[in-house]
Protein backbone atom coordinates (compact mmCIF):
# COMPACT_ATOMS: atom_id res chain seq x y z
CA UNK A 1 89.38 -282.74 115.71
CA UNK A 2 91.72 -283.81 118.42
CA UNK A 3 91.52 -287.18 119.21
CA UNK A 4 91.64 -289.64 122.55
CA UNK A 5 92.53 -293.62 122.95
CA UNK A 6 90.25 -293.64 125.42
CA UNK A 7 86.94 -292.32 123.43
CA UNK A 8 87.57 -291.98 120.03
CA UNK A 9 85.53 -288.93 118.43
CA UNK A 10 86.11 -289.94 114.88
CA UNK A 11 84.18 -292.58 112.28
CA UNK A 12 85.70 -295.48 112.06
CA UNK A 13 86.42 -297.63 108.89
CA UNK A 14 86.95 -301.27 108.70
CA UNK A 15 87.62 -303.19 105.34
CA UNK A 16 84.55 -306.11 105.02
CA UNK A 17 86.83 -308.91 104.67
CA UNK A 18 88.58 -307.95 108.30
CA UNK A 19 85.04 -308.81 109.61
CA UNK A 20 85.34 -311.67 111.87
CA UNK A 21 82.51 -310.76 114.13
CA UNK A 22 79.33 -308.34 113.83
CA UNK A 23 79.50 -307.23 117.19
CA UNK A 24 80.51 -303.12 117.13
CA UNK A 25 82.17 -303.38 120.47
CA UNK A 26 84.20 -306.08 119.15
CA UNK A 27 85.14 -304.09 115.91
CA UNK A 28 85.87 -300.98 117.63
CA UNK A 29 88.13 -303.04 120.37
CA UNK A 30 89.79 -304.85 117.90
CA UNK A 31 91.50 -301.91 116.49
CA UNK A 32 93.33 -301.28 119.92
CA UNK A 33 94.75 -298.32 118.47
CA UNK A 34 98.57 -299.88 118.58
CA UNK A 35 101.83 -297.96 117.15
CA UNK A 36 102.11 -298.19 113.62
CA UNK A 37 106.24 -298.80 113.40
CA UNK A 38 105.99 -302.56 114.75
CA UNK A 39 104.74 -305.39 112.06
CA UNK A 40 101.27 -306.35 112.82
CA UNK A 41 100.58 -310.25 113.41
CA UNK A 42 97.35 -312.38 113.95
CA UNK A 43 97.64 -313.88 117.85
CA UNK A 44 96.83 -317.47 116.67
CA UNK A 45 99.89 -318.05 114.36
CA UNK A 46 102.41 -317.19 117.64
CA UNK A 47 101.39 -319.34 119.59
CA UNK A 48 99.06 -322.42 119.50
CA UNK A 49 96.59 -324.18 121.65
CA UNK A 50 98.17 -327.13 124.21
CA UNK A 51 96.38 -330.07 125.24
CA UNK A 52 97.45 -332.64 127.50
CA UNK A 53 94.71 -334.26 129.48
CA UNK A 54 95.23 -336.07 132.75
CA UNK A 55 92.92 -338.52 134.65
CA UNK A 56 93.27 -337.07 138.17
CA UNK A 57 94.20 -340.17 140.63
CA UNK A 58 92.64 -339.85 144.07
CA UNK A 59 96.17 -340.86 146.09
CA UNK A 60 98.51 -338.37 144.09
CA UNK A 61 98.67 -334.56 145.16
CA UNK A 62 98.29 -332.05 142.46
CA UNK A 63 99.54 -328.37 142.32
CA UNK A 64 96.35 -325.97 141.12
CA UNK A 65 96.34 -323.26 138.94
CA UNK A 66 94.59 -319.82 138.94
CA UNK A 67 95.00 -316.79 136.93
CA UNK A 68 94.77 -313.72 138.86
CA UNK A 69 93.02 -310.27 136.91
CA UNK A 70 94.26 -307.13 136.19
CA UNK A 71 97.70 -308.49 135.28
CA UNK A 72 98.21 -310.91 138.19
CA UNK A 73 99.70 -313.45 136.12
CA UNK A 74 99.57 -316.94 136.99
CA UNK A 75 99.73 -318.51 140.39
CA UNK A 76 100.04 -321.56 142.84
CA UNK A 77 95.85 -321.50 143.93
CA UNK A 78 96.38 -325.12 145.87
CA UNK A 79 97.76 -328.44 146.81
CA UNK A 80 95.75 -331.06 146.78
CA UNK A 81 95.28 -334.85 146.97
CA UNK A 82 93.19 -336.22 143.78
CA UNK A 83 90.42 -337.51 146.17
CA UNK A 84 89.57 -333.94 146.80
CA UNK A 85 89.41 -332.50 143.19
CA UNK A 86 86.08 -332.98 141.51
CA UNK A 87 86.74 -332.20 138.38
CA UNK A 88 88.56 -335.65 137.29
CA UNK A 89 89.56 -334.48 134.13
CA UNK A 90 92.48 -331.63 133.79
CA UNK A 91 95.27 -330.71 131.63
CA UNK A 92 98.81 -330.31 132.76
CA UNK A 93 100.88 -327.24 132.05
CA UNK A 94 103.89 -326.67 130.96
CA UNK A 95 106.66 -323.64 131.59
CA UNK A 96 106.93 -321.29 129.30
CA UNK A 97 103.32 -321.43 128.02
CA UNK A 98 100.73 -318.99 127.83
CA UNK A 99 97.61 -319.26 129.76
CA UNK A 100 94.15 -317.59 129.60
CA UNK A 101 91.34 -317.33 132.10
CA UNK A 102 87.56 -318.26 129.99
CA UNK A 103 85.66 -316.16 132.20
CA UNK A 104 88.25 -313.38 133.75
CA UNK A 105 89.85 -312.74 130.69
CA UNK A 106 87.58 -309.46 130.12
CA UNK A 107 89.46 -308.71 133.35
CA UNK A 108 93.07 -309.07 132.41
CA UNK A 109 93.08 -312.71 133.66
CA UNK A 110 96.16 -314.06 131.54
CA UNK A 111 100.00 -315.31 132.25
CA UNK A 112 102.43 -317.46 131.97
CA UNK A 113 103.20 -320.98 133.27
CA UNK A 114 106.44 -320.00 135.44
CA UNK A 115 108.67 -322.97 136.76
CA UNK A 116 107.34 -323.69 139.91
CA UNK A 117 104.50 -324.44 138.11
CA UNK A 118 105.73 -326.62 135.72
CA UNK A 119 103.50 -330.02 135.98
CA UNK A 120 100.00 -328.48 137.33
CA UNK A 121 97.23 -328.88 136.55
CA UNK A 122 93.73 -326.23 135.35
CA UNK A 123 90.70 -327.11 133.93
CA UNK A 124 89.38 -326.79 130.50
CA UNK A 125 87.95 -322.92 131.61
CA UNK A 126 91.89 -322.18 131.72
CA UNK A 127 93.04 -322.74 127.83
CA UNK A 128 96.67 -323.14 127.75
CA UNK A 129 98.45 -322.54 124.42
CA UNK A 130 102.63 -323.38 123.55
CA UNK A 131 104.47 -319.89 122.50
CA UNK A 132 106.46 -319.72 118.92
CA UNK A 133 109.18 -318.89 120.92
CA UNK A 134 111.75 -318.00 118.09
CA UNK A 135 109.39 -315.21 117.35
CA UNK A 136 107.68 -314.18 120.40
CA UNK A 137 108.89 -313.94 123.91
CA UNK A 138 106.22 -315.15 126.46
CA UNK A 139 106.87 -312.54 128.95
CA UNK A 140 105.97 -310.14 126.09
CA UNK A 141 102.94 -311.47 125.04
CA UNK A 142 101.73 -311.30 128.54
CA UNK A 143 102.79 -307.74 129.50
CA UNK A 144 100.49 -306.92 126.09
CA UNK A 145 97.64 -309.14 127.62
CA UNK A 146 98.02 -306.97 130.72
CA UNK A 147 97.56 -303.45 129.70
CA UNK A 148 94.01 -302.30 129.73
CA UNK A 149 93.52 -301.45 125.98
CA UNK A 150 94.17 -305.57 125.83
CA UNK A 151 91.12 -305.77 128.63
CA UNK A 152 89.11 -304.30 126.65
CA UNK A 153 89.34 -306.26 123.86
CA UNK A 154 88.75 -309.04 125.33
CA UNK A 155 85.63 -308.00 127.01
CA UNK A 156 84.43 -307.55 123.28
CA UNK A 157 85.03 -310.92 122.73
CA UNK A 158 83.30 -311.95 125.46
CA UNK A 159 79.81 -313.68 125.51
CA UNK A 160 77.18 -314.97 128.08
CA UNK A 161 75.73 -313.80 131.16
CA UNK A 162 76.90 -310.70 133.26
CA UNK A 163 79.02 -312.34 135.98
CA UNK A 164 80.15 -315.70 133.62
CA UNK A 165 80.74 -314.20 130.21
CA UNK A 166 83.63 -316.72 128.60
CA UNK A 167 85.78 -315.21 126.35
CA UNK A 168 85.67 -316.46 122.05
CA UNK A 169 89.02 -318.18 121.95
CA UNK A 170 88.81 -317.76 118.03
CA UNK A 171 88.44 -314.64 118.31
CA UNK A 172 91.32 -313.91 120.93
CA UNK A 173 93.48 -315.87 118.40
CA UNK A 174 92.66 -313.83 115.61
CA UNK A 175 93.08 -310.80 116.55
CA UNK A 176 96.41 -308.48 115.15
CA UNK A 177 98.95 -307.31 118.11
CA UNK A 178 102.29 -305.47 116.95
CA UNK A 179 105.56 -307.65 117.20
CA UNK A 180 108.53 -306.05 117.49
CA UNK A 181 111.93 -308.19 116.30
CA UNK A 182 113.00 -310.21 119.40
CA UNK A 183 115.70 -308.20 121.03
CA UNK A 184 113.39 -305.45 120.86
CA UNK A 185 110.78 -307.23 122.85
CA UNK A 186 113.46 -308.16 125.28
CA UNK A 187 114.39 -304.57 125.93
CA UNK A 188 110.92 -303.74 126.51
CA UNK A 189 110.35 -306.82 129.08
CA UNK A 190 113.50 -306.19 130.91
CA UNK A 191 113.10 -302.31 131.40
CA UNK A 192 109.56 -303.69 132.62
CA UNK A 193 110.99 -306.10 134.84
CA UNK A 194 114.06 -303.96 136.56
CA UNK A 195 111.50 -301.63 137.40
CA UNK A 196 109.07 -304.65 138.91
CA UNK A 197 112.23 -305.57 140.49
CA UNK A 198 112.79 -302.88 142.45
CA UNK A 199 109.24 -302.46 143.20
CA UNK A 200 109.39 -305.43 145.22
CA UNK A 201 113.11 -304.96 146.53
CA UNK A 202 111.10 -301.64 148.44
CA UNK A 203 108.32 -303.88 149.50
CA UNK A 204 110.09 -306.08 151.06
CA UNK A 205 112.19 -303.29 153.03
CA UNK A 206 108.73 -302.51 153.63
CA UNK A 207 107.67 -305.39 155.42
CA UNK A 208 111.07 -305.90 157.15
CA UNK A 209 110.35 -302.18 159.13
CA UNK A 210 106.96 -303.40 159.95
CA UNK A 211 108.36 -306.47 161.72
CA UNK A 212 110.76 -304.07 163.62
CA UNK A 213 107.83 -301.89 164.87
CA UNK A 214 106.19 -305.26 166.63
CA UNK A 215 109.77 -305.99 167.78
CA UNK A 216 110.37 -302.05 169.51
CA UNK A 217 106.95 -302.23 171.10
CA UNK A 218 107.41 -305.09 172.70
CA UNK A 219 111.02 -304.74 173.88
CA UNK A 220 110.52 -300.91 175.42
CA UNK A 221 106.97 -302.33 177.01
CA UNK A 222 108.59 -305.35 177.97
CA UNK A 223 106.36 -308.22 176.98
CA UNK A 224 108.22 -311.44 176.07
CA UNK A 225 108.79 -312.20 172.09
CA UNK A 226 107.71 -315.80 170.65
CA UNK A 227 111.05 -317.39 172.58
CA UNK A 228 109.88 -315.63 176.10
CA UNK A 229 108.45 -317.39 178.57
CA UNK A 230 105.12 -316.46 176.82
CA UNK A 231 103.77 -317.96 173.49
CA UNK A 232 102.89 -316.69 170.70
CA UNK A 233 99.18 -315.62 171.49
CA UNK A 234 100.54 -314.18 174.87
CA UNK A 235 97.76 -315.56 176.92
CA UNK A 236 99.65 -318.66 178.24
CA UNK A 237 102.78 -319.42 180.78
CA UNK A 238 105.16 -322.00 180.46
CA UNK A 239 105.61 -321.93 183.57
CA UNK A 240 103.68 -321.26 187.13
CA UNK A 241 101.71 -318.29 186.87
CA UNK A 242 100.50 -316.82 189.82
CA UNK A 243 97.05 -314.27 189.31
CA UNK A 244 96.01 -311.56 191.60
CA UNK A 245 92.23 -312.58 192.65
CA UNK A 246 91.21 -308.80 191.93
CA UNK A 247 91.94 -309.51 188.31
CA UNK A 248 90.42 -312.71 187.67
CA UNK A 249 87.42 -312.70 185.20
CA UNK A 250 86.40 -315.94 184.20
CA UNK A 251 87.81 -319.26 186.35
CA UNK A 252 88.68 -321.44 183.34
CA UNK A 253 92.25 -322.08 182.71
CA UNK A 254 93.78 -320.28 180.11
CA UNK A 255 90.67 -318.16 179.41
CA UNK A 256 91.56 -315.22 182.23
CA UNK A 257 91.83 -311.82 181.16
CA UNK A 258 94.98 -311.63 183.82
CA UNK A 259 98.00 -309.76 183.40
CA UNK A 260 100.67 -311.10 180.94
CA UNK A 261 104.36 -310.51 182.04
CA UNK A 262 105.26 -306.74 181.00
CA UNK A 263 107.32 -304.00 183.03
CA UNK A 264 105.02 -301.66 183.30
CA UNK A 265 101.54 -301.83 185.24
CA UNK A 266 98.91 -303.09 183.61
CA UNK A 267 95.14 -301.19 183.73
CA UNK A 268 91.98 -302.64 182.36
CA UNK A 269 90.59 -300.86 179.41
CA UNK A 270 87.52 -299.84 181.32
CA UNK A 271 89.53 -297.69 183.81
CA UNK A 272 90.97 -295.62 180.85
CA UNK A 273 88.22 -294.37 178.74
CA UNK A 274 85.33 -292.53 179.85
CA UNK A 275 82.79 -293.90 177.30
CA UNK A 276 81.73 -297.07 174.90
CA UNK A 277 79.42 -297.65 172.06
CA UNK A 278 79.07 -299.70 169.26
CA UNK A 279 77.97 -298.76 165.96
CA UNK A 280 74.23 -299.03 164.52
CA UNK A 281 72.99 -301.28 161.22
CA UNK A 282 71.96 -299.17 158.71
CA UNK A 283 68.42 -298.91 158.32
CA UNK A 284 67.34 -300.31 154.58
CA UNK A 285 63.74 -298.12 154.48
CA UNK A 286 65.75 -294.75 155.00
CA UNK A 287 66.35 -293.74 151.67
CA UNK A 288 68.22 -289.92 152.92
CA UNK A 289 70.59 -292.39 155.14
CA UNK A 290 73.14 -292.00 153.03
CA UNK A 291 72.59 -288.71 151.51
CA UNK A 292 74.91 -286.31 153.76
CA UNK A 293 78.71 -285.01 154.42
CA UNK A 294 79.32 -287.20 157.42
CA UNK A 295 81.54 -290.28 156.98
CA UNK A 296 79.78 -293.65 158.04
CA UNK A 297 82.83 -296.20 158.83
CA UNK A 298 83.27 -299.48 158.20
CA UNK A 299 85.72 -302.28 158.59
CA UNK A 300 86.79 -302.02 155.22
CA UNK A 301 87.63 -298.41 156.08
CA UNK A 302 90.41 -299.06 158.83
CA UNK A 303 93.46 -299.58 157.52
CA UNK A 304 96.68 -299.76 159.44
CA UNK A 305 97.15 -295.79 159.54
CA UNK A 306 96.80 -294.50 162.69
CA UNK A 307 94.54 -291.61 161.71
CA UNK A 308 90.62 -292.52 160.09
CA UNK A 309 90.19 -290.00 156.65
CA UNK A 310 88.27 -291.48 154.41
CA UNK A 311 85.15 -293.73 153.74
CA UNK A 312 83.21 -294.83 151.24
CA UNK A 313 79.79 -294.02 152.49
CA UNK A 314 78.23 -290.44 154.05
CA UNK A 315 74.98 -290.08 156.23
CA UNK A 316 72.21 -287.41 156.57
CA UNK A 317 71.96 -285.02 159.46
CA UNK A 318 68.22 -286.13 159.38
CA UNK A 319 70.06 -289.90 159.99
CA UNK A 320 71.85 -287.84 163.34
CA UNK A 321 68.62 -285.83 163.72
CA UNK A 322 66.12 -289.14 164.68
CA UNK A 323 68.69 -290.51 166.73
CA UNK A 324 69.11 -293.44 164.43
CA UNK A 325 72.87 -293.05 163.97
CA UNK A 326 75.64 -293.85 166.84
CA UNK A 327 78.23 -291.11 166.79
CA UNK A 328 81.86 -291.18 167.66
CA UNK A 329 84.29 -287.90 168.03
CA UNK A 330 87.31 -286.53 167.08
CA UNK A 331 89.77 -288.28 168.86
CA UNK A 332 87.68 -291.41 169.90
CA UNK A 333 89.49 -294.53 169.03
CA UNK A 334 87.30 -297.30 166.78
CA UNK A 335 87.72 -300.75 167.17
CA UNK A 336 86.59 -303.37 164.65
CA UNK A 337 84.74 -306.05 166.86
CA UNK A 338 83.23 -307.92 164.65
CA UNK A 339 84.48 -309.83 161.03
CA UNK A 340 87.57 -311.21 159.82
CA UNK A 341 89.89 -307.90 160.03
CA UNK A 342 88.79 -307.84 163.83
CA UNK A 343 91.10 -306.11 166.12
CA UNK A 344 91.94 -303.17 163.16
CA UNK A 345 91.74 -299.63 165.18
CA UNK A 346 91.74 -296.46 163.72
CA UNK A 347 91.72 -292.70 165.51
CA UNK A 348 88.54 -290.32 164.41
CA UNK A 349 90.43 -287.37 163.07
CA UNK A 350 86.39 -285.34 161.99
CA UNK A 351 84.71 -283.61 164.43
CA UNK A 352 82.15 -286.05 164.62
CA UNK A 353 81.46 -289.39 162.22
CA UNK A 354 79.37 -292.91 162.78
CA UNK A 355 80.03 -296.30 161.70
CA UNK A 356 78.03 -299.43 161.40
CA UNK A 357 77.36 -302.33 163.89
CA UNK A 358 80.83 -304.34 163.33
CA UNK A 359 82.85 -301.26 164.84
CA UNK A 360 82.64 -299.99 168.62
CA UNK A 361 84.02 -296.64 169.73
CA UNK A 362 85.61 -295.28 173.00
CA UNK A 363 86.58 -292.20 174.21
CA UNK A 364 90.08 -292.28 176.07
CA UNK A 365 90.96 -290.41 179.29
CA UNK A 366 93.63 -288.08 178.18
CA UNK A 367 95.16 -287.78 181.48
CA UNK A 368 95.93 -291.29 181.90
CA UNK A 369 97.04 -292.64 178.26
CA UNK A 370 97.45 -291.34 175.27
CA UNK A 371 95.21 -291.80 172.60
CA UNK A 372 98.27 -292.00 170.09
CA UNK A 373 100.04 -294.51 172.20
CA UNK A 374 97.17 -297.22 172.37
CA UNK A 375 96.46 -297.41 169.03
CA UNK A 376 99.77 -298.17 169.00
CA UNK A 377 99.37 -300.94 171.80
CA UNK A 378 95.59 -302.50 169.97
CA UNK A 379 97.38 -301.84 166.65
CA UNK A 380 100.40 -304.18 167.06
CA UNK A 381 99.22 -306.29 169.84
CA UNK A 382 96.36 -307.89 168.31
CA UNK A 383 96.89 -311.25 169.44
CA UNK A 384 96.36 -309.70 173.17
CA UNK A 385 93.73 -307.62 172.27
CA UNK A 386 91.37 -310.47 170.45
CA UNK A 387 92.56 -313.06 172.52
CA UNK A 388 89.22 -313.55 173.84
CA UNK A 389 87.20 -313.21 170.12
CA UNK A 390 84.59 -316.16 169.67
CA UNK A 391 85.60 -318.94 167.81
CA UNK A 392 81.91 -318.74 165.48
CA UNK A 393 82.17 -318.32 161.80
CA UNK A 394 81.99 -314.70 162.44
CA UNK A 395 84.77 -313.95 164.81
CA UNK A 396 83.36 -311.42 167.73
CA UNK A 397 84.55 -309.36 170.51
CA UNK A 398 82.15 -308.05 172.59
CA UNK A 399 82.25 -304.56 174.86
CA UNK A 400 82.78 -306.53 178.08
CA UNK A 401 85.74 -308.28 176.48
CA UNK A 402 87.04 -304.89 174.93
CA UNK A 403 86.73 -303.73 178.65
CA UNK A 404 88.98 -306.48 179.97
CA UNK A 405 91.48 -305.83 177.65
CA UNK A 406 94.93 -305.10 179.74
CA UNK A 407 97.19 -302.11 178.22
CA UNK A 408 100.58 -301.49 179.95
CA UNK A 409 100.72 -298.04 181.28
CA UNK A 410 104.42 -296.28 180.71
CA UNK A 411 104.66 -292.90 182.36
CA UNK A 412 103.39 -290.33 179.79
CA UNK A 413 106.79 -289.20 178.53
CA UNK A 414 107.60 -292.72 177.25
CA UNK A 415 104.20 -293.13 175.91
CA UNK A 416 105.28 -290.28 173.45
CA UNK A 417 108.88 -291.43 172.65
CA UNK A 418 107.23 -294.99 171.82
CA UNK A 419 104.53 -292.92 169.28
CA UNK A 420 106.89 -290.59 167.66
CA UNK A 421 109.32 -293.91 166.82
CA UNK A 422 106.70 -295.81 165.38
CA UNK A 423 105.50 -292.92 163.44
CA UNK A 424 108.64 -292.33 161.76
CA UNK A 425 109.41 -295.77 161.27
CA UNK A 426 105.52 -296.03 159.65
CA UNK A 427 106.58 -292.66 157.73
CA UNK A 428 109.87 -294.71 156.34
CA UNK A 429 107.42 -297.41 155.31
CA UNK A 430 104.84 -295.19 153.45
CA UNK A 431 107.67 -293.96 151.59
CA UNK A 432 109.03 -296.95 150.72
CA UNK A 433 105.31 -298.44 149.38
CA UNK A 434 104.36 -294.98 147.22
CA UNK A 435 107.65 -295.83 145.78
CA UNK A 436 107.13 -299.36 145.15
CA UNK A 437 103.98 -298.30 143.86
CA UNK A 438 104.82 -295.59 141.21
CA UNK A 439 107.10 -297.68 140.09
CA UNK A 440 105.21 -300.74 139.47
CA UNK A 441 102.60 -297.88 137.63
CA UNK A 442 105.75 -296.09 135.37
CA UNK A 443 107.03 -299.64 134.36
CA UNK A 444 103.58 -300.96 132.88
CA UNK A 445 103.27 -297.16 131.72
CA UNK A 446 106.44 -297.16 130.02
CA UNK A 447 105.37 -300.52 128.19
CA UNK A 448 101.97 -299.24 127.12
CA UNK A 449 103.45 -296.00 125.42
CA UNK A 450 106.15 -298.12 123.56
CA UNK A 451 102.77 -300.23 122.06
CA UNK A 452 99.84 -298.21 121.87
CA UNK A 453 99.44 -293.98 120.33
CA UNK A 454 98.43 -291.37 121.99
CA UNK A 455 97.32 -292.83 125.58
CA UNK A 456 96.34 -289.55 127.42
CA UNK A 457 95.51 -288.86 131.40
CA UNK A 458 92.28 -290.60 130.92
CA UNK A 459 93.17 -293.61 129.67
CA UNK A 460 94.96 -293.84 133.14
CA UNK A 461 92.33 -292.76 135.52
CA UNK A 462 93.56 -288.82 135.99
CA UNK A 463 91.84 -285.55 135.26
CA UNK A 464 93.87 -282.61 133.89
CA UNK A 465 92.98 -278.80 134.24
C-alpha cells in the first residue's frame, strides 16, 4: 500500500522504552516522518534553556518581544517605559538564541533572537534557550521549527484548554530532529535565504510602483503632493482660501466639503451616480440566509483590486425573495463606510450580489465618469474621500458625506489614459507579488523535501487529478 506524510495508512510501531508520553497524537507526531540519511539527535542536548531574570524599573524603556506563527520568527512587539509593563518580572534575550512561544507554538510560533533584539525582554510564556552552536546553526533549527510537519508536533505536545493550550517544554526538548554536519545545514539555510531574499527584493519593487501610482494620479489630476500648498489630508490651505457659497456644506472651519486645488472641475458625488444604498445586517433567525450562489460582501472582501470576485459568504434567493437583502449590480461601485479599512472600494463584476451594513453601493452615470476611473480616484485618494469619517471608535462615513465627496472630472478620453496606466502599472505589481510569493513557497518547499520523505500535494494544500 502506497503511502502519504500527510495520513499515514500503515500500523505504526514504536519501541516501549521511546515512550515519553501516552498520548497517540503525540506518538504518531513524534515520528515526523524525517529523511533517514541525516543522524538523528534529541532537541534538548543542542541547545539548552536560558535564564536571565530582570526586575523591570518603571523609568527605563524596554524593547518587547513577540513570536509571530506560522514561521514569523521573532519580532520588535513594543517600546515601552517600565511604568507601563505589568508583568515586573522578565528575562532578557540574547542574539543568537532560540525562542519558543508556550501557547502559539502548536502554531509555528518559534525564532530566533536577531540583533536588533539583542537586550529585550519576554515573559516566562516565551522560553528562551542558548544554541550549541558548534553543532547546530540557529537559523537551521528554526527553518525546522517552521515547516508544518514541526507544527504538528508540537500541537501533540500541547496541553490545556482550546484557545490556551501551552506547549510540554520536556517534551519539545526531547524529541529527535535530523542534523546534518554544519556546512550542510548552511547550504540548506542559505539556498533558503537567497530565495527569501529575493522575495523581498520584488516586494519592495512592489511597494515602490504603488507609491508611483498615488504620485501619477495626482500629478495628471493636478492636486498638490505633501510639499503643495495643501497638506497631507488635503482638506486644509496654507494659505487664503477663497470658497464658492454654492459649495459650502457645513460653516465650521476646516470641516467644508469645498473644492481642494485640482485642474480639472470638481462635481459632487451626488451629481454623478444615479442611485445609493447601503447594505443590510444579516438576519441571525434566517437559517437559508446563507444557503445560495449569490456572493454577500464584506469589508474583509475588498481588497485593493479594482474588480470584486470573490467572498466568503453566499445568500438564498428566498434571502432576495422577502426583500430582506440590499442588492447591488454589475458595475455598481461599493464603498466600505464603516470599520477600520474604511474608504476600500471595489467594482461589482456579477450580475447582481449584496453585502452587509458596513458597505454602501452606488450606481455611476456612465455618461459623465467612468466607473473605472473613480475607483481609481476613491481608491488612491482616501484621505479626500474619508476626510469627513467620525472620529468614534468605529470610524463612519455616512451617505450624505459619501454624497459630498468632490471627484475631479477630466474629459472622458483622459479618464481612460489615467485607468489603462494604473492598470498596467497594478498588472507590473501583481506580477512582481505572485513572484515574491512562489518564491517565498519554493524556498521553505525546497527545505522541507531536503528534511522530511515523501511530502506529496496534500501535505501542501493542493489536489491532483
Amino acid at each position: 500500500m502506497s503511502t502519504k506524510t500527510a495520513n499515514r495508512n500503515i500500523l505504526t510501531f514504536v519501541e516501549y522504552q521511546n515512550i515519553d508520553n501516552w498520548s497517540v497524537s503525540h506518538i504518531i507526531g513524534n515520528r515526523m516522518w524525517f529523511v533517514n540519511h541525516y543522524p538523528m539527535v534529541t532537541i534538548g542536548t543542542i541547545i539548552e534553556k536560558a535564564s536571565n531574570p530582570i526586575e523591570i524599573k518603571d523609568d527605563i524603556r524596554y524593547k518587547q518581544v513577540t513570536l509571530k506563527t506560522n514561521g514569523g520568527g521573532a519580532v520588535l512587539r513594543d517600546i515601552k517605559y517600565g511604568k507601563e509593563i505589568g508583568t515586573k518580572k522578565q528575562y532578557v534575550v540574547s542574539a543568537g538564541q532560540f525562542i519558543m512561544s508556550k501557547i502559539d507554538a502548536r502554531n509555528g510560533a518559534f525564532g530566533v533572537i536577531v540583533s536588533d533584539l539583542d537586550g529585550a525582554i519576554v515573559t516566562a510564556d516565551f522560553p528562551v534557550f542558548n544554541v550549541k552552536k558548534d553543532v547546530v546553526i540557529p537559523q537551521y533549527l528554526f527553518l525546522l521549527s517552521s515547516s508544518k510537519q514541526f507544527a504538528q508536533f508540537a500541537q501533540s505536545c500541547s496541553r490545556g484548554t482550546t484557545n490556551r493550550q501551552r506547549i510540554d517544554v520536556d517534551m519539545f526538548l526531547s524529541q529527535q530532529i535530523p542534523l546534518p554536519p554544519i556546512d550542510e545545514q548552511q547550504r540548506l539555510v542559505d539556498a533558503f535565504e537567497n530565495k527569501m531574499t529575493c522575495a523581498i527584493n520584488k516586494e519592495r519593487q512592489a511597494s515602490s510602483l504603488e507609491k508611483d501610482i498615488d504620485e501619477y494620479l495626482l500629478k495628471e489630476l493636478g492636486i498638490p503632493n505633501n510639499n503643495g500648498t495643501i497638506d497631507n489630508k488635503h482638506d486644509g490651505f496654507k494659505y487664503m482660501h477663497f470658497v464658492n457659497f454654492a459649495d459650502i456644506e457645513r460653516w465650521d472651519y476646516g470641516k467644508t466639503q469645498s473644492s481642494f486645488q485640482c485642474k480639472f472641475k470638481q462635481v459632487k458625488l451626488r451629481n454623478l451616480i444615479s442611485s445609493i444604498a447601503t447594505g443590510t445586517t444579516p438576519p441571525t433567525s434566517r437559517k437559508d440566509y446563507f444557503i445560495g450562489n449569490i456572493k454577500f460582501y464584506t469589508p474583509g472582501d475588498v481588497t485593493d483590486d479594482m474588480y470584486l470576485s470573490t467572498s466568503e459568504r453566499f445568500i438564498s434567493e428566498s434571502a432576495i425573495i422577502d426583500k430582506k437583502a440590499r442588492l447591488f449590480h454589475k458595475n455598481d461601485l461599493l464603498f466600505v463606510a464603516i470599520g477600520s479599512t474604511i474608504g476600500k472600494v471595489g467594482i461589482v463584476s456579477d450580475q447582481v450580489v449584496s453585502s452587509n451594513q458596513q458597505i454602501t453601493g452606488f450606481t455611476v452615470k456612465k455618461d459623465m465618469i467612468d466607473v473605472e476611473f473613480l475607483f481609481c480616484y476613491m481608491n488612491y485618494n482616501k484621505n479626500i474621500t474619508t476626510a469627513e469619517q467620525s472620529k468614534s471608535t468605529l470610524p463612519i462615513v455616512n451617505q450624505t458625506k459619501i454624497l459630498n465627496i468632490n471627484v475631479p472630472i477630466p474629459p472622458k478620453h483622459i479618464q481612460k489614459i489615467i485607468v489603462d496606466k494604473i492598470k498596467k502599472i497594478k498588472f507590473q505589481i501583481n506580477q512582481l507579488k505572485q513572484t515574491a510569493s512562489n518564491l517565498r513557497e519554493t524556498a521553505m518547499k525546497e527545505f522541507e523535501n531536503k528534511i522530511f520523505e515523501n511530502l506529496t500535494d496534500e501535505y501542501y494544500g493542493k489536489t491532483t487529478e
